[in-house]
Protein backbone atom coordinates (compact mmCIF):
# COMPACT_ATOMS: atom_id res chain seq x y z
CA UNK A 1 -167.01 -99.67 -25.09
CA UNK A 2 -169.13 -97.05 -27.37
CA UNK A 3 -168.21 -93.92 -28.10
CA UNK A 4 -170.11 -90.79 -28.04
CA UNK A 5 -169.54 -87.59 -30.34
CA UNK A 6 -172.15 -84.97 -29.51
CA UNK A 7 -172.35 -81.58 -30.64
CA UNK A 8 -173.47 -78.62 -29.20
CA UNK A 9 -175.53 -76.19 -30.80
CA UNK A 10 -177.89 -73.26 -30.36
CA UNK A 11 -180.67 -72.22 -32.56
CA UNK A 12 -179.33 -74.28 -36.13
CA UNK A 13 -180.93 -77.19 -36.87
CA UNK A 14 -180.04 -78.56 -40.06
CA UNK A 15 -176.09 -79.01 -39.57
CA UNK A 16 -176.32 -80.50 -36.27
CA UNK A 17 -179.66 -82.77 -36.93
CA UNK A 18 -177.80 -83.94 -40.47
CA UNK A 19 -174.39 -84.50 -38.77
CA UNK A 20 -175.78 -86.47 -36.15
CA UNK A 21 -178.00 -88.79 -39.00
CA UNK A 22 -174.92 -89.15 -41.22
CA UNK A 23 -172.65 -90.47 -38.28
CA UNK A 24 -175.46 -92.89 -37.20
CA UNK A 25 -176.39 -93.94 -40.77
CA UNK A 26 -172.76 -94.97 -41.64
CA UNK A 27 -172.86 -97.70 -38.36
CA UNK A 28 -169.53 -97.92 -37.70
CA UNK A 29 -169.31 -100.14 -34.27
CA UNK A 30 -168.85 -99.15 -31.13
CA UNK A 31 -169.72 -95.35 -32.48
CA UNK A 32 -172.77 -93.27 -32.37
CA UNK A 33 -173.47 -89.66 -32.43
CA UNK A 34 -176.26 -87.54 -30.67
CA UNK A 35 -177.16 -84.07 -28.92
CA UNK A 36 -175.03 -83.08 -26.15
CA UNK A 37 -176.96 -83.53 -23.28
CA UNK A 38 -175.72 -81.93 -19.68
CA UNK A 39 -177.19 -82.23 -16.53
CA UNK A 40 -174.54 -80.98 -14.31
CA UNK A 41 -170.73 -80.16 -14.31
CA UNK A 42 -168.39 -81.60 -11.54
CA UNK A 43 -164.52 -80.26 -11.43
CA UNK A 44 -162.36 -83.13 -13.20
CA UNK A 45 -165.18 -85.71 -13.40
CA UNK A 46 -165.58 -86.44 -17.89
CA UNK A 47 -168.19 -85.59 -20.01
CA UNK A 48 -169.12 -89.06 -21.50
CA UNK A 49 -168.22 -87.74 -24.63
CA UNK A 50 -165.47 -88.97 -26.49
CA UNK A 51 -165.80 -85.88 -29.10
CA UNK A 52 -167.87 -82.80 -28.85
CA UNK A 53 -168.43 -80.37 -32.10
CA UNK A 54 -168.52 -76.87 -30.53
CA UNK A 55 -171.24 -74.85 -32.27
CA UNK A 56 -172.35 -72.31 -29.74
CA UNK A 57 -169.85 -71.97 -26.66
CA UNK A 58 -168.87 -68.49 -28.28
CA UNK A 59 -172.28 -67.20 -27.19
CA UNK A 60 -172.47 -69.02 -23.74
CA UNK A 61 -169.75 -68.76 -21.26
CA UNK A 62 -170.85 -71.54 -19.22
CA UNK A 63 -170.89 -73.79 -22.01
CA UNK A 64 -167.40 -72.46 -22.25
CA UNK A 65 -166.38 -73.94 -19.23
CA UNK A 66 -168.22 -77.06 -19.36
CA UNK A 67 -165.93 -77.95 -22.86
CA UNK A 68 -162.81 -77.28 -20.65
CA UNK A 69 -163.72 -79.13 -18.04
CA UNK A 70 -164.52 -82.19 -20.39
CA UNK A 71 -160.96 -81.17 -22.56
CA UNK A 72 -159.33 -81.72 -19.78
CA UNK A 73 -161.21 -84.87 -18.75
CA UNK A 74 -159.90 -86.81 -22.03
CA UNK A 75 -163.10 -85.32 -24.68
CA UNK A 76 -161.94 -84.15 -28.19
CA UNK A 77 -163.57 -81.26 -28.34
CA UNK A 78 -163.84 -79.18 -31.86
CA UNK A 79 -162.49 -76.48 -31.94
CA UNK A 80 -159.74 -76.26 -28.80
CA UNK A 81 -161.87 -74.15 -26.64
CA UNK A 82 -158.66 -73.04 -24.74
CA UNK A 83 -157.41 -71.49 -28.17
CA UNK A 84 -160.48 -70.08 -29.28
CA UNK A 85 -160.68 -68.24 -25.87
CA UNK A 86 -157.39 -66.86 -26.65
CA UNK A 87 -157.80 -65.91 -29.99
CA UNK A 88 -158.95 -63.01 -31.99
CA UNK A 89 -159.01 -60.74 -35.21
CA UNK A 90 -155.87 -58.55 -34.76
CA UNK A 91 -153.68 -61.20 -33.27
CA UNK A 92 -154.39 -63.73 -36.47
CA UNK A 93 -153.43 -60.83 -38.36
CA UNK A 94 -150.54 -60.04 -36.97
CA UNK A 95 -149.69 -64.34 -37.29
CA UNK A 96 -150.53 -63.72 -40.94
CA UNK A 97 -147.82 -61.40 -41.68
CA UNK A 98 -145.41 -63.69 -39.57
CA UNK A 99 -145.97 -66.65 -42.28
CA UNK A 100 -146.55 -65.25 -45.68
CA UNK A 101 -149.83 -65.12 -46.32
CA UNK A 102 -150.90 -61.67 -47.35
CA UNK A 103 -153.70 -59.86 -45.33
CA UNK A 104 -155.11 -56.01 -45.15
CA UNK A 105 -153.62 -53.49 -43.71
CA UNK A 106 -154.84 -53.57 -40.37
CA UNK A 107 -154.46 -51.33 -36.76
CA UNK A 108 -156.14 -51.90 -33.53
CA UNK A 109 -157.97 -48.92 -32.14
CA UNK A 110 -158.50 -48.70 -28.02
CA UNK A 111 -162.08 -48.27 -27.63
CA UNK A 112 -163.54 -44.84 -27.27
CA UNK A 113 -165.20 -44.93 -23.97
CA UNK A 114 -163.12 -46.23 -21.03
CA UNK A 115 -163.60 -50.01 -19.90
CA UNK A 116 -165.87 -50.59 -16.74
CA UNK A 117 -163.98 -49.81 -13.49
CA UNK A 118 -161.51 -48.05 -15.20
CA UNK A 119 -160.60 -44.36 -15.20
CA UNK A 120 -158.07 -42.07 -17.20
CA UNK A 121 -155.23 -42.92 -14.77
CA UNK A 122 -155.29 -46.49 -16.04
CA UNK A 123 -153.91 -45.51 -19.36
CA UNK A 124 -150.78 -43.92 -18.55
CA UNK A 125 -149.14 -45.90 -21.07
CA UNK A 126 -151.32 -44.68 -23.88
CA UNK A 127 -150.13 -41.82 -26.05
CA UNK A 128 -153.01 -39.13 -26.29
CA UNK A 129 -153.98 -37.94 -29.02
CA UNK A 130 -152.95 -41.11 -30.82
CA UNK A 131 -150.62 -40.75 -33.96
CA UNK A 132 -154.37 -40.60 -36.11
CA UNK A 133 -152.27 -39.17 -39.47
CA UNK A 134 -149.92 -41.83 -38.57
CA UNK A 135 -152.70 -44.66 -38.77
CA UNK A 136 -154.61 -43.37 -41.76
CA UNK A 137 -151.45 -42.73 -43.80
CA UNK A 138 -150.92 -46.67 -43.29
CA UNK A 139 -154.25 -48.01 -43.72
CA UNK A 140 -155.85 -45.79 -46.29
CA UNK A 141 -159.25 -45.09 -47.15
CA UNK A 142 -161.82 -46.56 -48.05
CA UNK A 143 -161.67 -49.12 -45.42
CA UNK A 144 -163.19 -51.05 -42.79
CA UNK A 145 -164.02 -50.84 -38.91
CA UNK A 146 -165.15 -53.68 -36.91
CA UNK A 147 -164.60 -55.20 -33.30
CA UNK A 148 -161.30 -56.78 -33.29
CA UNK A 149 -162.64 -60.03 -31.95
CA UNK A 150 -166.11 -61.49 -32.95
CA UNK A 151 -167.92 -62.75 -35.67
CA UNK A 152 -170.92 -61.82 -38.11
CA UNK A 153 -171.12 -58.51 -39.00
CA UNK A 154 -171.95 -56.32 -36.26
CA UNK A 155 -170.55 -53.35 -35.62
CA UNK A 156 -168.91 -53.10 -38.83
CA UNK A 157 -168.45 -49.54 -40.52
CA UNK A 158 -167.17 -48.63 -44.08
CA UNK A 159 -165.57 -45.41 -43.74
CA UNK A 160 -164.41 -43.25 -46.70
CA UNK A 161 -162.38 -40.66 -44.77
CA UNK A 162 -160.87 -39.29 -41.70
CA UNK A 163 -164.37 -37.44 -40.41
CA UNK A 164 -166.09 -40.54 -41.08
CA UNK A 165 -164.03 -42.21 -39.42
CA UNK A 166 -164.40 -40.17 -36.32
CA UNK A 167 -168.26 -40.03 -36.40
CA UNK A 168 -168.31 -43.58 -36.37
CA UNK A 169 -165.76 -44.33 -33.74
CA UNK A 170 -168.02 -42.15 -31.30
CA UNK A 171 -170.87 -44.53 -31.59
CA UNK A 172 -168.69 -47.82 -30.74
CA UNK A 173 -168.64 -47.50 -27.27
CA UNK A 174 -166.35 -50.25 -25.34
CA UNK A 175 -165.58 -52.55 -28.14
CA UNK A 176 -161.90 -52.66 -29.26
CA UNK A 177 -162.13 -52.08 -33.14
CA UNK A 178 -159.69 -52.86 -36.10
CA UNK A 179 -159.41 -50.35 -38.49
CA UNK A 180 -158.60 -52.31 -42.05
CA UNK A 181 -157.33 -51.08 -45.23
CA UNK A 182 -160.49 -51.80 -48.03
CA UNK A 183 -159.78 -54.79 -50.40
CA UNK A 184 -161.25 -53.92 -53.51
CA UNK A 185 -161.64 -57.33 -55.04
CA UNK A 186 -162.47 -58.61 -58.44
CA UNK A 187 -163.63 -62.46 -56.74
CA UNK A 188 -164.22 -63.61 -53.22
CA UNK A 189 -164.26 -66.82 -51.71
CA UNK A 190 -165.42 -68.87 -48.66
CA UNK A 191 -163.43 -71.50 -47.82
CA UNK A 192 -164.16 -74.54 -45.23
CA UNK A 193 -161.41 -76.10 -43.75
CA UNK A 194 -162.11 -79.14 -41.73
CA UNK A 195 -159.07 -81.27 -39.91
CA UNK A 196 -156.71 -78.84 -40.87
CA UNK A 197 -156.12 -81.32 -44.20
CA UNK A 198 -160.01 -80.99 -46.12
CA UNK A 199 -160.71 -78.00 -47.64
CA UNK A 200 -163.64 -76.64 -49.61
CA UNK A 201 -163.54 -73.46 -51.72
CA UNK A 202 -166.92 -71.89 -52.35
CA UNK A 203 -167.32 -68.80 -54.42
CA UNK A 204 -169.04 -66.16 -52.29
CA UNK A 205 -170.23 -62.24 -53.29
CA UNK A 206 -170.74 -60.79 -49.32
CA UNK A 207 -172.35 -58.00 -51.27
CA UNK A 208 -175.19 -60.04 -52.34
CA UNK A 209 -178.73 -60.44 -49.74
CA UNK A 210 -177.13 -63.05 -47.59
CA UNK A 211 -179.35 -66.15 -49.10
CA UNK A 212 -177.64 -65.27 -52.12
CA UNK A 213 -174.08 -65.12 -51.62
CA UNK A 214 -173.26 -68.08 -52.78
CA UNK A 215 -174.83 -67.63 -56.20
CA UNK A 216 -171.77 -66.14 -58.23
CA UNK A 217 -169.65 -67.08 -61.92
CA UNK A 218 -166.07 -66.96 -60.39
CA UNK A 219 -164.35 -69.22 -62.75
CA UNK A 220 -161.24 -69.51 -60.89
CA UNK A 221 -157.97 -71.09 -62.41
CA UNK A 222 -156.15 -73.91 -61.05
CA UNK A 223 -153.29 -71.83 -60.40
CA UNK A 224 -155.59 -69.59 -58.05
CA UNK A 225 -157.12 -73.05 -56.13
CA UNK A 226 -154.04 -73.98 -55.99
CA UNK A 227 -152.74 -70.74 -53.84
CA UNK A 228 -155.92 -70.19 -52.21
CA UNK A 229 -155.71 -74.12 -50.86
CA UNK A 230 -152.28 -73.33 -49.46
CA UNK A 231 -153.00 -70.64 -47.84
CA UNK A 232 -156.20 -71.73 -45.87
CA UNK A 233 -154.05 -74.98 -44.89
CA UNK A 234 -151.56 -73.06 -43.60
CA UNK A 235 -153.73 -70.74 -41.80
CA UNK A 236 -155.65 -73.34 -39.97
CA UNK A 237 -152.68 -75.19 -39.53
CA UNK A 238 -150.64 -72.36 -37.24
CA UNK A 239 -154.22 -71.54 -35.53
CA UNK A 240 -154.70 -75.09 -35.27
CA UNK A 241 -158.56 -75.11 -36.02
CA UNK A 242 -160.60 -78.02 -36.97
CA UNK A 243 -163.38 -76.41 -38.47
CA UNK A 244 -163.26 -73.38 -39.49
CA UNK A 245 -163.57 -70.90 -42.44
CA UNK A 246 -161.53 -68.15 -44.72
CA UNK A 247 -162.48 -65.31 -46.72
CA UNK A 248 -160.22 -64.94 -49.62
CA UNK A 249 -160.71 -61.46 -51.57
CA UNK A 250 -158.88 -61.91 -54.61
CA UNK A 251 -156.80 -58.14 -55.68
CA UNK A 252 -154.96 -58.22 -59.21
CA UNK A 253 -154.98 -62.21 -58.73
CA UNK A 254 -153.50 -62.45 -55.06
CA UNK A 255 -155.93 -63.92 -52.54
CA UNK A 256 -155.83 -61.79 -49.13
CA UNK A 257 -157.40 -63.21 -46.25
CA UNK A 258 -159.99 -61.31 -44.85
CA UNK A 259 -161.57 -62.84 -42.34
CA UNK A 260 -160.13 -66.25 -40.92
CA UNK A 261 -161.55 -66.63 -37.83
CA UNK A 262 -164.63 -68.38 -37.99
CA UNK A 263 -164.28 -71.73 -36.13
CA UNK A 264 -168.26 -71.94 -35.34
CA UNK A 265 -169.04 -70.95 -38.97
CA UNK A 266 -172.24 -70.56 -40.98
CA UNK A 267 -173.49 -74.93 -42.21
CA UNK A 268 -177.40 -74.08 -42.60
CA UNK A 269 -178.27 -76.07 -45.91
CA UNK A 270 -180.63 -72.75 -46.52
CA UNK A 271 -177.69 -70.33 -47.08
CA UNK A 272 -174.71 -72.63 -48.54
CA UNK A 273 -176.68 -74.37 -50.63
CA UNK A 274 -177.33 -77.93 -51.20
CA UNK A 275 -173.49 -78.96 -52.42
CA UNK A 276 -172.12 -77.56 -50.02
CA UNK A 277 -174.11 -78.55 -47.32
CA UNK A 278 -173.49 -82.13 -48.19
CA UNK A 279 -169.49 -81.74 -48.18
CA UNK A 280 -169.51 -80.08 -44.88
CA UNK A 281 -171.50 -82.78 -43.46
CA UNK A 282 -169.88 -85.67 -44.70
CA UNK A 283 -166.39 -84.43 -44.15
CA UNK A 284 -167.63 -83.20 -40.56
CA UNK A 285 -168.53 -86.47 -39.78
CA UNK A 286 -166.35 -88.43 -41.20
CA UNK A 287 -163.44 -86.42 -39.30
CA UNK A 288 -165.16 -86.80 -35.83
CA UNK A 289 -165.19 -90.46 -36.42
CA UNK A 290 -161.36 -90.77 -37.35
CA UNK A 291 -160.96 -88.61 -33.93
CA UNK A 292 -163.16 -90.76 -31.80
CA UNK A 293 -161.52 -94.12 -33.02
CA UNK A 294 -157.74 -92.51 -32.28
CA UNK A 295 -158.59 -90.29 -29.14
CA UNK A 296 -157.18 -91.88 -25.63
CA UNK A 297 -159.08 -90.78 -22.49
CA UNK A 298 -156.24 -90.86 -20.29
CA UNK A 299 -154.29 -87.75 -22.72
CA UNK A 300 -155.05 -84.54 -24.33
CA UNK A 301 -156.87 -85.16 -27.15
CA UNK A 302 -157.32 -81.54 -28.71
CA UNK A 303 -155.23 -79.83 -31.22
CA UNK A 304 -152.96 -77.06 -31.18
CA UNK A 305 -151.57 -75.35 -34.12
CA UNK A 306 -148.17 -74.93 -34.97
CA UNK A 307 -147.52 -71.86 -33.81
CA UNK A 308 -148.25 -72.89 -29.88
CA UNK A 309 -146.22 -76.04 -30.51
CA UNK A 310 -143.33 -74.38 -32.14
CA UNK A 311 -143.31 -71.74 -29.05
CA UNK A 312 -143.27 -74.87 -26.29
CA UNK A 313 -140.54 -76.37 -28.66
CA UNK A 314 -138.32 -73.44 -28.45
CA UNK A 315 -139.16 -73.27 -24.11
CA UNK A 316 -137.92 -76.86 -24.09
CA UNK A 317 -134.74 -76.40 -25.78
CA UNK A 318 -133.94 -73.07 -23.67
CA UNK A 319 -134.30 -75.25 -20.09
């Protein structure tokens, strides 16, 4: 019987149209690649997809739902749309600090105007004013605002002190926002991460015009790879993404993560550059293969990181 891996996409084409090519090109039997197609979703019934690369359901709810649907119908789907509804900014964080890896200082912020159907009464739990000396004390300034889950960069403020801070926070409406200690770095990097086990560090300057921010001199030592290696493995390995990314700003020689949350990330061959382009869609292909010829349609197929199988470990030894 063949199997399928699709992948679903939005606007990109280059990724999706070279990852596709490269799977077909490499004719391994009984596999072959191509653009999701759907025509409708039933409850329970599968997807006809043995693997699907998630590029877009982050933008499309019911896209969303269709991936869950065919998770649960026996489809590898990359990444675990179940996690990836769960997850966001502040909670990796606060995972972060739980297994060594260092990150900014970072607080979460209710947002300034009250949620839809909501009304002052709903917040009896929250102190008013918040401890603001308290939270500025800890983070510091300069630093960073931004929506606590998300990606890209909008919304994001640089704030240099408490009044800043404040005309800012007015204009952010609903959103939730992180307020993050600045990481004044000397070298940044951009890291992929595919199958929790492949990783590719790419020098990166986010303060460069975006087509150029992968034009930089970081030399780094092996010592540096070395830790910066670790630490995305580790991160995607308690998250338990398969493709993903992590922004390592590099402070008196110790990488901090920065942003690590990025399982749909940036692959346009126009922006990362030939090299790069060609690693991510080798090793993107050559990983769904190694899923499709393992996965089982009669089990889950997706992966969960450590930390969600460590927590159901501990549940099964309590009962």
């Amino acid at each position: 019987m063949t199997k399928k891996i699709g992948i679903l996409f939005g606007k990109e084409r280059s990724f999706p149209e070279a990852f596709i090519q490269r799977i077909n090109d490499k004719k391994i039997k009984g596999i072959v690649a191509e653009v999701v197609k759907i025509d409708k979703v039933a409850q329970g019934e599968p997807s006809g997809y043995t693997v699907i690369i998630d590029r877009i359901s982050q933008d499309v709810p019911f896209y969303r739902a269709f991936l869950k649907n065919a998770a649960i119908s026996g489809t590898a789907v990359i990444n675990n749309p179940f996690w990836w509804s769960a997850d966001e900014k502040f909670f990796n964080n606060a995972l972060a600090t739980k297994i060594g890896v260092p990150v900014p200082k970072t607080v979460i912020l209710p947002s300034r105007e009250l949620p839809d159907d909501t009304s002052s009464e709903s917040f009896s739990n929250l102190a008013y004013p918040l401890d603001w000396n308290g939270i500025f004390e800890y983070v510091g300034f300069p630093a960073y605002m931004k929506p606590f889950a998300g990606g890209g960069w909008k919304h994001v403020y640089k704030l240099n002190s408490m009044e800043e801070f404040f005309e800012r926070h007015a204009e952010t409406g609903q959103l939730v926002m992180l307020l993050q200690e600045e990481i004044i770095f000397e070298e940044y990097y951009r890291c992929y991460c595919i199958g929790r086990k492949h990783v590719r560090i790419m020098p990166y300057e986010p303060r460069n015009p975006h087509h150029l921010r992968y034009v930089t001199d970081h030399r780094p030592s092996k010592e540096l790879l070395s830790t910066m290696e670790e630490i995305v493995l580790k991160i995607n390995q308690y998250l338990g993404y398969d493709f993903n990314t992590v922004e390592l700003a590099v402070r008196d020689g110790i990488p901090y993560a920065i942003d690590f949350c990025n399982p749909a990330p940036d692959a346009d061959v126009k922006s990362v550059g030939q090299e790069n382009f060609e690693w991510v869609v080798e090793t993107a292909a050559t990983y769904a293969i190694e899923i499709a010829q393992h996965a089982n349609p009669t089990t889950d197929n997706l992966s969960w990181g450590e930390y969600i199988k460590k927590s159901v470990k501990q549940q099964s030894l309590k009962t």
